[in-house]
Protein backbone atom coordinates (compact mmCIF):
# COMPACT_ATOMS: atom_id res chain seq x y z
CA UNK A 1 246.84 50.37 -14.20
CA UNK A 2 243.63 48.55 -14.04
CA UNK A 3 241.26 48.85 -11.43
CA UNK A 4 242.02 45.01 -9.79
CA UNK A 5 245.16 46.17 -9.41
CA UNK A 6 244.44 49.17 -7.95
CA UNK A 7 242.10 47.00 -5.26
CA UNK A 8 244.82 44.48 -4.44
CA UNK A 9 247.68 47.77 -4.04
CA UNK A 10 245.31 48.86 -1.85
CA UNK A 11 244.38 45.76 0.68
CA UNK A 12 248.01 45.19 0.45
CA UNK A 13 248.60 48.80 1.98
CA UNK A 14 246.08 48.54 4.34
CA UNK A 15 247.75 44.87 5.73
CA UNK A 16 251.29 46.61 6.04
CA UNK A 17 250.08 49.55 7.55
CA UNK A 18 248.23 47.96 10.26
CA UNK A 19 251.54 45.71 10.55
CA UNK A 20 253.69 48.69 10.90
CA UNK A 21 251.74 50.52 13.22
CA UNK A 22 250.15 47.90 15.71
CA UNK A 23 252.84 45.74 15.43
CA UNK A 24 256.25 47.26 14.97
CA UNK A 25 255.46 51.12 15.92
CA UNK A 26 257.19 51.49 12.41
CA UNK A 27 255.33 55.14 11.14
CA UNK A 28 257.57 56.03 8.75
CA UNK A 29 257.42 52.85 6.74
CA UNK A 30 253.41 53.19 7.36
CA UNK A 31 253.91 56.59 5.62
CA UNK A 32 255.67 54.98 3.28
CA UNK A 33 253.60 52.59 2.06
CA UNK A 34 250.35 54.90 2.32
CA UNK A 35 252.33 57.85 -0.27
CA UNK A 36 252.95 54.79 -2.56
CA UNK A 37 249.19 54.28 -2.73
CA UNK A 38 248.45 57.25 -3.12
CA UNK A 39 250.79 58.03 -6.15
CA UNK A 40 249.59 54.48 -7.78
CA UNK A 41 245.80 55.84 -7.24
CA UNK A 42 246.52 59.31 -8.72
CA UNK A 43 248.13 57.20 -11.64
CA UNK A 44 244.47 55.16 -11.94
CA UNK A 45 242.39 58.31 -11.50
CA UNK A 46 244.47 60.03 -14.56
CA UNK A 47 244.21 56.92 -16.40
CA UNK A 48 240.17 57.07 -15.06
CA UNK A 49 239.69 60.44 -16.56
CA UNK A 50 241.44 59.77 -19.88
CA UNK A 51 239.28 56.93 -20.81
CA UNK A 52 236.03 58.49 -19.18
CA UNK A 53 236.15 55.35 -16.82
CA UNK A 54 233.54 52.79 -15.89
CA UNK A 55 231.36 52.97 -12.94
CA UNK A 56 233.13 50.22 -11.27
CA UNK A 57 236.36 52.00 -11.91
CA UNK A 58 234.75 55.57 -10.33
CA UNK A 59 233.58 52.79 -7.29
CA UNK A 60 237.48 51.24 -6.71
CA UNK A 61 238.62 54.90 -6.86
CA UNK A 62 236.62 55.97 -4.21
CA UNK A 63 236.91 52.88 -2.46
CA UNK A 64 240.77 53.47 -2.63
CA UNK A 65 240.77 57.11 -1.24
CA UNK A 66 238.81 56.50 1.21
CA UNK A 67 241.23 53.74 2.79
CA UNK A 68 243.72 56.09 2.41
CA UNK A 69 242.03 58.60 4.44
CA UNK A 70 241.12 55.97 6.82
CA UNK A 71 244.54 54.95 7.22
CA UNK A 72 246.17 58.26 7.71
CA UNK A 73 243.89 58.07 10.98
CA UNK A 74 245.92 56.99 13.54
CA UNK A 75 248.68 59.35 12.01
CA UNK A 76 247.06 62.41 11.55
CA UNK A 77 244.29 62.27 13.12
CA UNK A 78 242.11 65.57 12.72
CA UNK A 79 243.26 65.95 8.90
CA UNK A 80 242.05 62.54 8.20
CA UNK A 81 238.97 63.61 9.62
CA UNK A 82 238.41 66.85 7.96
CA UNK A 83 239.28 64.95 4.81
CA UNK A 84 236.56 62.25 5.37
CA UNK A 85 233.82 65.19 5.90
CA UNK A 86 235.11 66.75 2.36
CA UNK A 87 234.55 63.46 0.73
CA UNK A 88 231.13 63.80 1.52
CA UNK A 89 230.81 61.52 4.84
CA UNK A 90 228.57 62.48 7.84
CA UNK A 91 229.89 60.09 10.34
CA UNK A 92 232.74 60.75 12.46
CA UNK A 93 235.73 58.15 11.40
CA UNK A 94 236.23 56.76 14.17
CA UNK A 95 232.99 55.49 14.86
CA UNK A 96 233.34 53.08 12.01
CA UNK A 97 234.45 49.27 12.21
């Protein structure tokens, strides 16, 4: 999978969770959509590693995880946190826009 794809999986996750959540109270299809992400950016970061990836590919994949972890949030929300600080972050995730 190529790393646009991997940008537009993820913007697309990030629209239906918000959808499911603020909208519809729907968390298991939020879930849903956030494990497919995840297995399609697991997928990219093999891929990543195989072809000793370019910086803008190491970028998207950070860029990707870090939604992920953003949007587990409102789900879980003191994992998502701990996560964010393991990722290197100093700011608490909730203070962000």
């Amino acid at each position: 999978m190529e790393a646009k794809k991997i940008r537009q999986k993820t913007h697309q996750t990030i629209k239906k969770v918000t959808e499911d959540i603020e909208e519809r109270f729907h968390f298991n299809t939020a879930i849903s959509a956030i494990m497919e992400l995840v297995n399609e950016v697991y997928k990219f970061q093999l891929e990543t590693e195989e072809k000793q990836g370019k910086e803008g590919d190491i970028f998207i994949l950070k860029e990707a995880l870090e939604m992920i972890v953003m949007l587990l949030g409102p789900i879980a929300p003191h994992f998502s946190e701990e996560l964010w600080h393991k990722m290197g972050n100093k700011e608490i995730i909730y203070t962000l826009p």
